[in-house]
Protein backbone atom coordinates (compact mmCIF):
# COMPACT_ATOMS: atom_id res chain seq x y z
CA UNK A 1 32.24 -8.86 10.61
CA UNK A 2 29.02 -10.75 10.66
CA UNK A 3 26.60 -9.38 7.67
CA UNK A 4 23.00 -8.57 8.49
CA UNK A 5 19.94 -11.51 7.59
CA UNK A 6 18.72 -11.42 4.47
CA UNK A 7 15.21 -13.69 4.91
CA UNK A 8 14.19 -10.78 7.81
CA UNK A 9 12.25 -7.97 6.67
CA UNK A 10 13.90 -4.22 8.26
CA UNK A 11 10.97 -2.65 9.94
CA UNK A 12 10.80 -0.27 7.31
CA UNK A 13 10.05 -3.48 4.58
CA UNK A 14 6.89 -4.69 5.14
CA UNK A 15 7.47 -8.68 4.19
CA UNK A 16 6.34 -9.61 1.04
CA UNK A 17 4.67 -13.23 0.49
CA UNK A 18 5.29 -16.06 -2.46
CA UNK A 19 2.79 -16.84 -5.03
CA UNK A 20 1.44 -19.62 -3.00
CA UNK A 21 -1.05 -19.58 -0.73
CA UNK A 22 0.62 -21.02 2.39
CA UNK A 23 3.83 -18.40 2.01
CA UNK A 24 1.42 -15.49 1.85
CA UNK A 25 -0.79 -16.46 4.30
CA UNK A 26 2.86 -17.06 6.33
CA UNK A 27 3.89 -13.27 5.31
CA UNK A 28 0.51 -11.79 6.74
CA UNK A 29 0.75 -13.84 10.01
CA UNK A 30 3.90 -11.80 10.14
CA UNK A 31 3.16 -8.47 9.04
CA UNK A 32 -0.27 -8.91 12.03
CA UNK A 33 1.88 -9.93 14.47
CA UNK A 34 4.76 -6.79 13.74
CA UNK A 35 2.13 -4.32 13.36
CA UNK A 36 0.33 -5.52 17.14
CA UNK A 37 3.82 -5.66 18.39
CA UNK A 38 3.42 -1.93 18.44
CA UNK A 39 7.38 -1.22 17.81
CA UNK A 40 6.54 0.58 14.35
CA UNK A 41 6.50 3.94 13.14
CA UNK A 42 3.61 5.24 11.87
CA UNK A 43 4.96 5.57 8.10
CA UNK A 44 6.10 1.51 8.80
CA UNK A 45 2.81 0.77 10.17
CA UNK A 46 1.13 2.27 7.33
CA UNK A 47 3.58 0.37 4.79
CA UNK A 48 2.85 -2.95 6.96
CA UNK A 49 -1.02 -2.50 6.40
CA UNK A 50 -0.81 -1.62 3.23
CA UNK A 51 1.43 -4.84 2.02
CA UNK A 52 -1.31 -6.63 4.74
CA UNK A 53 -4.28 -5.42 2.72
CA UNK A 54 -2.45 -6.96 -0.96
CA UNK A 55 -1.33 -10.13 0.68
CA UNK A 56 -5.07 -10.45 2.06
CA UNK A 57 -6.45 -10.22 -0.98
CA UNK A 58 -3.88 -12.60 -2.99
CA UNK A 59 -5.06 -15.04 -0.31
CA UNK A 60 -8.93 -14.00 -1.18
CA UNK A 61 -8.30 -14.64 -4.89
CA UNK A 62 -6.05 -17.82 -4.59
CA UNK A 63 -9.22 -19.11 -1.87
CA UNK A 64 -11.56 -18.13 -5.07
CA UNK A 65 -9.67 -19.98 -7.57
CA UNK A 66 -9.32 -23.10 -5.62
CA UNK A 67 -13.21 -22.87 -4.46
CA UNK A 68 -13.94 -22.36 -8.64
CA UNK A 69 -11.49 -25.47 -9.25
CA UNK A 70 -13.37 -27.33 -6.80
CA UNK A 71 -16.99 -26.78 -7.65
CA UNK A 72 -15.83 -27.40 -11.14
CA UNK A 73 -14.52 -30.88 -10.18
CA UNK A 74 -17.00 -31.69 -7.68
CA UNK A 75 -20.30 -30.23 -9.75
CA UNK A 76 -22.87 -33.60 -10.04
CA UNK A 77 -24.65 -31.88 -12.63
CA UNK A 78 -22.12 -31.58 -15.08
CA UNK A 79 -21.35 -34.57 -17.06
CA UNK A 80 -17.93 -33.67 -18.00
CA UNK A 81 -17.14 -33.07 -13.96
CA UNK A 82 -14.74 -35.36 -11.93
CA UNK A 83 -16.44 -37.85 -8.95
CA UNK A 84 -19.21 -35.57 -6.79
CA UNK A 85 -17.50 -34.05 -3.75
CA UNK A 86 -19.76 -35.64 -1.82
CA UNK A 87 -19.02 -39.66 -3.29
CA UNK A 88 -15.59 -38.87 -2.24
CA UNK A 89 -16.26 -38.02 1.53
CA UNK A 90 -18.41 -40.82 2.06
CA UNK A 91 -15.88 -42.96 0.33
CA UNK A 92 -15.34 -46.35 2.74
CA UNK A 93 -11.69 -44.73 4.66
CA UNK A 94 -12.53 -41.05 4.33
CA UNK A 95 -11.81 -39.41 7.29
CA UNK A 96 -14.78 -37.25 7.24
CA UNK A 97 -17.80 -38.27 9.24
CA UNK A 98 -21.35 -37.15 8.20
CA UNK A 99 -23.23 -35.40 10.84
């Protein structure tokens, strides 16, 4: 006797992501796709958009955070910053091109 997956999410249990970006960006991808697929119950469909809305907003806040880090680093008014965002992309072997 073979036992059930444990890394797949019943229908019932909306998938829940990581505390990294990438994993709950992953888990949402999911939960969109499961809820389109149109196999759900209404009660799982709710509990998939609900768990859809969090994860959505862990992303927003973890996008925040790394946009505050950034600005922080990057700010070429602040003495205390790191190099200018910009001195880094047009760095000689920067793959970014200015327009």
């Amino acid at each position: 006797m073979t036992k059930p997956r444990q890394n797949s999410p019943q229908p019932d249990e909306p998938q829940q992501g990581g505390d990294d970006f990438e994993s709950s960006l992953r888990a949402l991808e999911t939960l969109v796709e499961q809820l389109e697929g149109g196999q759900l119950s209404l009660a799982d469909s709710l509990k998939h958009f609900e768990a859809g809305v969090k994860l959505a907003r862990h992303c927003h806040s973890l996008l925040d955070t790394a946009q505050l880090t950034l600005t922080q680093l990057t700010d070429a008014n602040d003495p205390d910053s790191e190099v200018p965002l910009q001195d880094v992309l047009n760095e000689p072997g920067s793959n970014e091109t200015s327009s």
